[in-house]
N, C-alpha and C. Protein backbone atom coordinates (compact mmCIF):
# COMPACT_ATOMS: atom_id res chain seq x y z
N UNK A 1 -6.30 3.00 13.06
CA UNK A 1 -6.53 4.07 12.11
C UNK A 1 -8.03 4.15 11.81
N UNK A 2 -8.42 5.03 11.58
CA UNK A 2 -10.30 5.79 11.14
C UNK A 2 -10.12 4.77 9.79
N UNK A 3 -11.46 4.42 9.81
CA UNK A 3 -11.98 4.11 8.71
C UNK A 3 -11.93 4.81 7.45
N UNK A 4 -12.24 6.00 8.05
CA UNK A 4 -12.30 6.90 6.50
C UNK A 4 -10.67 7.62 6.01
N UNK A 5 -10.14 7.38 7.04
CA UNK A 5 -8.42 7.38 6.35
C UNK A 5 -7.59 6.67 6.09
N UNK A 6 -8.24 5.54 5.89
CA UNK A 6 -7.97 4.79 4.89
C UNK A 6 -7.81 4.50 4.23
N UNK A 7 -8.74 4.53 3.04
CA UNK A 7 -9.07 4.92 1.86
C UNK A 7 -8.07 5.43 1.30
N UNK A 8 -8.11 7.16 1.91
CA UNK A 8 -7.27 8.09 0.90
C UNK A 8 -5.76 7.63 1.01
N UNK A 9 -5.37 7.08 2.42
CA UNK A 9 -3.94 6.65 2.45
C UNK A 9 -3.92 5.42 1.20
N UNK A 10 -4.90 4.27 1.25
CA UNK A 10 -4.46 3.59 0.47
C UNK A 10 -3.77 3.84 -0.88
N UNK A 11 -4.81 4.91 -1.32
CA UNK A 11 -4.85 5.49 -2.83
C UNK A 11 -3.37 6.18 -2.68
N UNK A 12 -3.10 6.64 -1.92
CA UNK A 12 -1.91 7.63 -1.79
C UNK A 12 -0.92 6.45 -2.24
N UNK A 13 -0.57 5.50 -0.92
CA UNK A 13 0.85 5.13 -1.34
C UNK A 13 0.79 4.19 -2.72
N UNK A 14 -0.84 3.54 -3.25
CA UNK A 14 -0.50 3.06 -4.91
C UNK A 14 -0.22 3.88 -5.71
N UNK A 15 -0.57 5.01 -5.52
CA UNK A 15 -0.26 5.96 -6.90
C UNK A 15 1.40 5.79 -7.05
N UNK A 16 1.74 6.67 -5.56
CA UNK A 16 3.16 6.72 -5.34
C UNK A 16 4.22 5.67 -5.54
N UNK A 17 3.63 4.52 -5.25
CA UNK A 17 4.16 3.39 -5.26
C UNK A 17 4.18 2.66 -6.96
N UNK A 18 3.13 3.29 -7.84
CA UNK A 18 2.90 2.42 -9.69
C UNK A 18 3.71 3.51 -10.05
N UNK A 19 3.52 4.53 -9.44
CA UNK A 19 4.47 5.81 -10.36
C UNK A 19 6.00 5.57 -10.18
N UNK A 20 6.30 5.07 -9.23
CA UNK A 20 8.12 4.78 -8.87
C UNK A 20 8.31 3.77 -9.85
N UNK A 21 7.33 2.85 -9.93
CA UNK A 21 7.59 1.33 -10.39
C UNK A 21 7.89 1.88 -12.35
N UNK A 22 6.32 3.09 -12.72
CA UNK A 22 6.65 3.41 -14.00
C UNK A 22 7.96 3.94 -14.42
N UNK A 23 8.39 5.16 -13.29
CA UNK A 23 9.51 6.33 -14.21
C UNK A 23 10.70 5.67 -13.76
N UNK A 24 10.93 4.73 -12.79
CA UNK A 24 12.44 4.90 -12.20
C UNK A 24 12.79 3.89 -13.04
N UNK A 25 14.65 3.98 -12.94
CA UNK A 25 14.53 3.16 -13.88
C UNK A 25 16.01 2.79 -12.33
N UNK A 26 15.73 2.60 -11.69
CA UNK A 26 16.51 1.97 -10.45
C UNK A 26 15.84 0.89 -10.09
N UNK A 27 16.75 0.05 -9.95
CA UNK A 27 15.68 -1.85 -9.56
C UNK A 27 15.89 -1.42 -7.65
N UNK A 28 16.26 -0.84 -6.94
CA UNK A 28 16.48 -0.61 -5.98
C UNK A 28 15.49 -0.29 -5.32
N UNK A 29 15.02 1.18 -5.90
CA UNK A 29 13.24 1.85 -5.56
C UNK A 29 12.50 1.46 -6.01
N UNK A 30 12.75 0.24 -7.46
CA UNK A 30 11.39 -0.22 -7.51
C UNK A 30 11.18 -1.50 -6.63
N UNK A 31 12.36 -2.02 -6.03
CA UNK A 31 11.87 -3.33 -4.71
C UNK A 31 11.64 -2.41 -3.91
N UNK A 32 11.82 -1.52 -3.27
CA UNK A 32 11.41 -0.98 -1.96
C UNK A 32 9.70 -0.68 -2.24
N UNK A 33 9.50 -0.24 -3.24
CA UNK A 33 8.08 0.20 -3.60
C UNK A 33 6.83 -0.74 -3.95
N UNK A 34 7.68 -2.01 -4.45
CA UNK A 34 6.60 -2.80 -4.70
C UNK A 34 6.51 -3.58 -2.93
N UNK A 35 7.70 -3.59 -2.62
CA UNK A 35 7.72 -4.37 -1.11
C UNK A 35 6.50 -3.76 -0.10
N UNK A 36 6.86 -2.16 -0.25
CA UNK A 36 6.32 -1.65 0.49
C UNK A 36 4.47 -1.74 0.44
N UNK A 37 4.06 -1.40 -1.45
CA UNK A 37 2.88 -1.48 -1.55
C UNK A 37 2.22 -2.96 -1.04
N UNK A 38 3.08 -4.04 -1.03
CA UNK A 38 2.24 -5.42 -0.84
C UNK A 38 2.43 -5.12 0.83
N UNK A 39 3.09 -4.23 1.38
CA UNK A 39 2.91 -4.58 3.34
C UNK A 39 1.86 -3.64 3.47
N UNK A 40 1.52 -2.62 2.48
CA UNK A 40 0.51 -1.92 3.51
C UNK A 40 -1.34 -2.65 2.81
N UNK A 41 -0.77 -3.31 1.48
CA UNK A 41 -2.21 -4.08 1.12
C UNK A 41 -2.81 -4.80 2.16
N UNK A 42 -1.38 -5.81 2.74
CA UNK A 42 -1.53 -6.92 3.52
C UNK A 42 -2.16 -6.67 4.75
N UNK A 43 -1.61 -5.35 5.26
CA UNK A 43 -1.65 -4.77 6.53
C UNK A 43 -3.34 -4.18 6.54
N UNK A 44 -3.65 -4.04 5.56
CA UNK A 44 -4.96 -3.45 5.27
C UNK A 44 -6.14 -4.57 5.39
N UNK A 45 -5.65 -5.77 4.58
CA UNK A 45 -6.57 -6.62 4.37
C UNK A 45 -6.20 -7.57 5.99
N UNK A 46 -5.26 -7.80 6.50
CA UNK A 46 -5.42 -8.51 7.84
C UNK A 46 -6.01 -7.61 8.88
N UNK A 47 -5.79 -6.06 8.71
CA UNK A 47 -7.09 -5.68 10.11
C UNK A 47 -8.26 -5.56 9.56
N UNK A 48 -8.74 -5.50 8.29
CA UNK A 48 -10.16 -5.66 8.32
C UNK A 48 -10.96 -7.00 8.02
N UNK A 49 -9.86 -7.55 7.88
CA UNK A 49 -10.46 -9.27 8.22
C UNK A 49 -10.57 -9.58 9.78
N UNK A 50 -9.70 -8.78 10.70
CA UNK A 50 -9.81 -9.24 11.66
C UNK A 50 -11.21 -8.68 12.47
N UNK A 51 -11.41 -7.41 12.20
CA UNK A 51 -12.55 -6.48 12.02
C UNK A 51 -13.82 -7.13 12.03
N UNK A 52 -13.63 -8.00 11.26
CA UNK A 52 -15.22 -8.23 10.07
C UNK A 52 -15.56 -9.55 10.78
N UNK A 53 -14.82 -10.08 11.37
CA UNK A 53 -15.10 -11.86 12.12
C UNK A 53 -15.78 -11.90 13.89
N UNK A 54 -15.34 -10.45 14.34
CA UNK A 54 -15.76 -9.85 15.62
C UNK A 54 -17.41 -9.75 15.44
């Protein structure tokens, strides 16, 4: 993925992802959402660690 779409994706799925966690009141979407926000943090921070050591 571009560098610079990055960023805005990141921002995208936290919003989407604190806003499920605020209004829902389903424990269902809020594990899928918090699951999801920690795979794409993770996913974020292991390719640009891998990035940055090259």
């Amino acid at each position: 993925m571009k560098k610079y779409l990055v960023i805005p994706c990141v921002v995208i799925v936290l919003f989407l992802g604190i806003r499920v966690l605020l209004t829902s009141s389903n424990m269902l979407q809020m594990t899928f959402a918090l699951i999801g926000m920690l795979l794409v943090l993770f996913g974020i921070f292991k390719e640009y660690g891998k990035a940055d050591k090259k």
